[in-house]
Protein backbone atom coordinates (compact mmCIF):
# COMPACT_ATOMS: atom_id res chain seq x y z
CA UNK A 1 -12.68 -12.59 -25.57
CA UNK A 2 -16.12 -13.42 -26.99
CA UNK A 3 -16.94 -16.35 -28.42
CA UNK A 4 -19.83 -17.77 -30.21
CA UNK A 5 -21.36 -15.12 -27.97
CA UNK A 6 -19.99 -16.08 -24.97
CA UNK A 7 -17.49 -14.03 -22.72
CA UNK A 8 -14.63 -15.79 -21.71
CA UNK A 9 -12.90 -14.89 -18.63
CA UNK A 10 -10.23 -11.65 -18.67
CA UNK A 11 -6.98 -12.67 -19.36
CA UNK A 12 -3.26 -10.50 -19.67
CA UNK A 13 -1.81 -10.44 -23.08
CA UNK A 14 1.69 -11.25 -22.38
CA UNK A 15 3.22 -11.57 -26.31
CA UNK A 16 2.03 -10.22 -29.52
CA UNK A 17 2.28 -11.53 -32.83
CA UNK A 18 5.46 -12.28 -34.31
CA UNK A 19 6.89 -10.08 -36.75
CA UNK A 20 5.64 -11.13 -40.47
CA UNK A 21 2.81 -13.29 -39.12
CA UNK A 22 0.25 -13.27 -41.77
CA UNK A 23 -2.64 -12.59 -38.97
CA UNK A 24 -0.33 -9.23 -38.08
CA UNK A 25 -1.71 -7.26 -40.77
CA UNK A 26 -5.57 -9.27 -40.40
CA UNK A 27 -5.51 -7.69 -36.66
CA UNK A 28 -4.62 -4.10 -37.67
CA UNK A 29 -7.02 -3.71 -40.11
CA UNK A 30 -9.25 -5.56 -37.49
CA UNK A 31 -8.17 -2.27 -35.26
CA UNK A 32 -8.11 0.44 -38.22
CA UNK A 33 -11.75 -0.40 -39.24
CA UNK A 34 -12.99 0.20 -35.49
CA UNK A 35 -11.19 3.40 -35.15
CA UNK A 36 -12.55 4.80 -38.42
CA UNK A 37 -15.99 3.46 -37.63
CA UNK A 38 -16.03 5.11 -34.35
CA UNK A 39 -14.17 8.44 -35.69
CA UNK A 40 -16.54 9.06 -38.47
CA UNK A 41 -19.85 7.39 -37.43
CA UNK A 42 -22.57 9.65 -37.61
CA UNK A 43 -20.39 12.05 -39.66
CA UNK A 44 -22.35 12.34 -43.20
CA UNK A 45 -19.67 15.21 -44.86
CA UNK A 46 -17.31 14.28 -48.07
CA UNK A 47 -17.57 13.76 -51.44
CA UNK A 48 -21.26 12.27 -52.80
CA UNK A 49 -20.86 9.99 -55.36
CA UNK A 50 -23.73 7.97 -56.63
CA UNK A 51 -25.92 8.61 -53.62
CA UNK A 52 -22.98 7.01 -51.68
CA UNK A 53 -20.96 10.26 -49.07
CA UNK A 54 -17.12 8.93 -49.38
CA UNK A 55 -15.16 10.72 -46.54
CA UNK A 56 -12.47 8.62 -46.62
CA UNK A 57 -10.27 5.76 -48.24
CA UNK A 58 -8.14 3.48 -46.95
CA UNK A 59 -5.46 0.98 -48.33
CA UNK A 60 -3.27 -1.08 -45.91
CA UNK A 61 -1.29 1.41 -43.31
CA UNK A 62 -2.84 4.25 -45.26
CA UNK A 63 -5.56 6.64 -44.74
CA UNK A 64 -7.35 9.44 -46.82
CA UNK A 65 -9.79 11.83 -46.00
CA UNK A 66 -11.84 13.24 -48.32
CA UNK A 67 -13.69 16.63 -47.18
CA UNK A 68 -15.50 19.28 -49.48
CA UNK A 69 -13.71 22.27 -46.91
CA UNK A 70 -10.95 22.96 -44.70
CA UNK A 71 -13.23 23.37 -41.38
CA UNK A 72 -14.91 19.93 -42.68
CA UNK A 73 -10.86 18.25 -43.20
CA UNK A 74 -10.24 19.72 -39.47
CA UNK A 75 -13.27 17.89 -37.93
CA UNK A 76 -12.17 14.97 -39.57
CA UNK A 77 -8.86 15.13 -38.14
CA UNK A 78 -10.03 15.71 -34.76
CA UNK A 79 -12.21 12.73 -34.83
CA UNK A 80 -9.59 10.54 -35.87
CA UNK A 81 -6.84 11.70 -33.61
CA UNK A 82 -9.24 11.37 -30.98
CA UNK A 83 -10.45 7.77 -31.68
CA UNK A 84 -6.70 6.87 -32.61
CA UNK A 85 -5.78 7.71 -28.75
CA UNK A 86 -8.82 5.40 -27.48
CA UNK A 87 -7.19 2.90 -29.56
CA UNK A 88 -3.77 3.83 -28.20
CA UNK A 89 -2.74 4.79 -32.38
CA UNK A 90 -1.43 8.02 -33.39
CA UNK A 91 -1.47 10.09 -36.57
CA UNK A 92 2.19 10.22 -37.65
CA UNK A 93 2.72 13.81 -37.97
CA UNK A 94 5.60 13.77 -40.47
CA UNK A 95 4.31 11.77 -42.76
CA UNK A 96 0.63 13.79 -42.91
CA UNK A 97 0.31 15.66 -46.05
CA UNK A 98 -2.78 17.62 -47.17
CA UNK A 99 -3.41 18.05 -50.87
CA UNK A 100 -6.34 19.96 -52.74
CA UNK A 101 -7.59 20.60 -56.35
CA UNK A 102 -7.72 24.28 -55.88
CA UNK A 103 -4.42 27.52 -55.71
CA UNK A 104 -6.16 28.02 -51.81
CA UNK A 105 -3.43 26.84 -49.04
CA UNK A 106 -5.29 24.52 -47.16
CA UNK A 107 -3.73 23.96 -43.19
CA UNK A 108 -4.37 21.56 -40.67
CA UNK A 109 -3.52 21.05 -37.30
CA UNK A 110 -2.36 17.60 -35.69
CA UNK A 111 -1.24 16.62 -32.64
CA UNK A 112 -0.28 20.40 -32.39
CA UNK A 113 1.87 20.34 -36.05
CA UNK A 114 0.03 22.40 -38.49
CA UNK A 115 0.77 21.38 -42.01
C-alpha cells in the first residue's frame, strides 16, 4: 500500500469487504477505471464528438464500447478481455450483446463465444 507516497510493507489480504459496504462499489470502480485505462490507452478509434474520440461508456457494472467498424469493436474486445485477466475480471459472455445502427450482422468473438 502507498501512502502519502510512501510504500508500506507487503501484507496478505485475508477478508474482503462485506457485502453492501458502501466502499464495495468505490473499490470496483477503483478497479474498472484501471482496467479500461490500461485496455484502451493509446487506442485513439470511436466515435469523435466535439474534438473529444469516445470509445467507450461506462455506468456502474456496465460497459459500452463504441467503435466506427467491426475489426475496430474486435480490437476493443481483445484489449479488454486481455486487461480484464491482468485484473483477474472477465467479460461475462452471456450477458455481451452487440448492437449497431446499420441491417449489416455485426459478430464478435469473446472468450471463444462469438455473438
Amino acid at each position: 500500500m502507498k501512502v502519502a507516497g510512501t510504500l508500506s510493507e507487503w501484507f496478505c489480504i485475508k477478508k474482503g469487504v462485506r457485502t453492501g459496504c458502501n466502499v464495495s462499489p468505490c473499490l470496483f470502480n477503483i478497479l474498472a477505471e484501471a482496467l479500461m485505462r490500461k485496455a484502451l490507452d493509446g487506442y485513439n478509434t470511436g466515435f469523435r464528438f466535439g474534438g473529444k474520440i469516445i470509445n467507450n461508456l461506462r455506468y456502474a457494472d456496465d460497459i459500452v464500447l463504441l467503435a466506427t467498424s467491426p475489426k475496430e469493436l474486435q480490437q476493443q474486445m481483445i484489449r479488454v478481455e486481455q486487461a480484464g485477466t491482468e485484473f483477474n475480471m472477465h467479460i461475462n459472455a452471456i450477458k455481451t450483446k452487440v448492437m449497431t445502427n446499420t441491417d449489416c450482422k455485426v459478430t464478435v468473438t469473446v472468450n471463444g463465444s462469438v455473438f
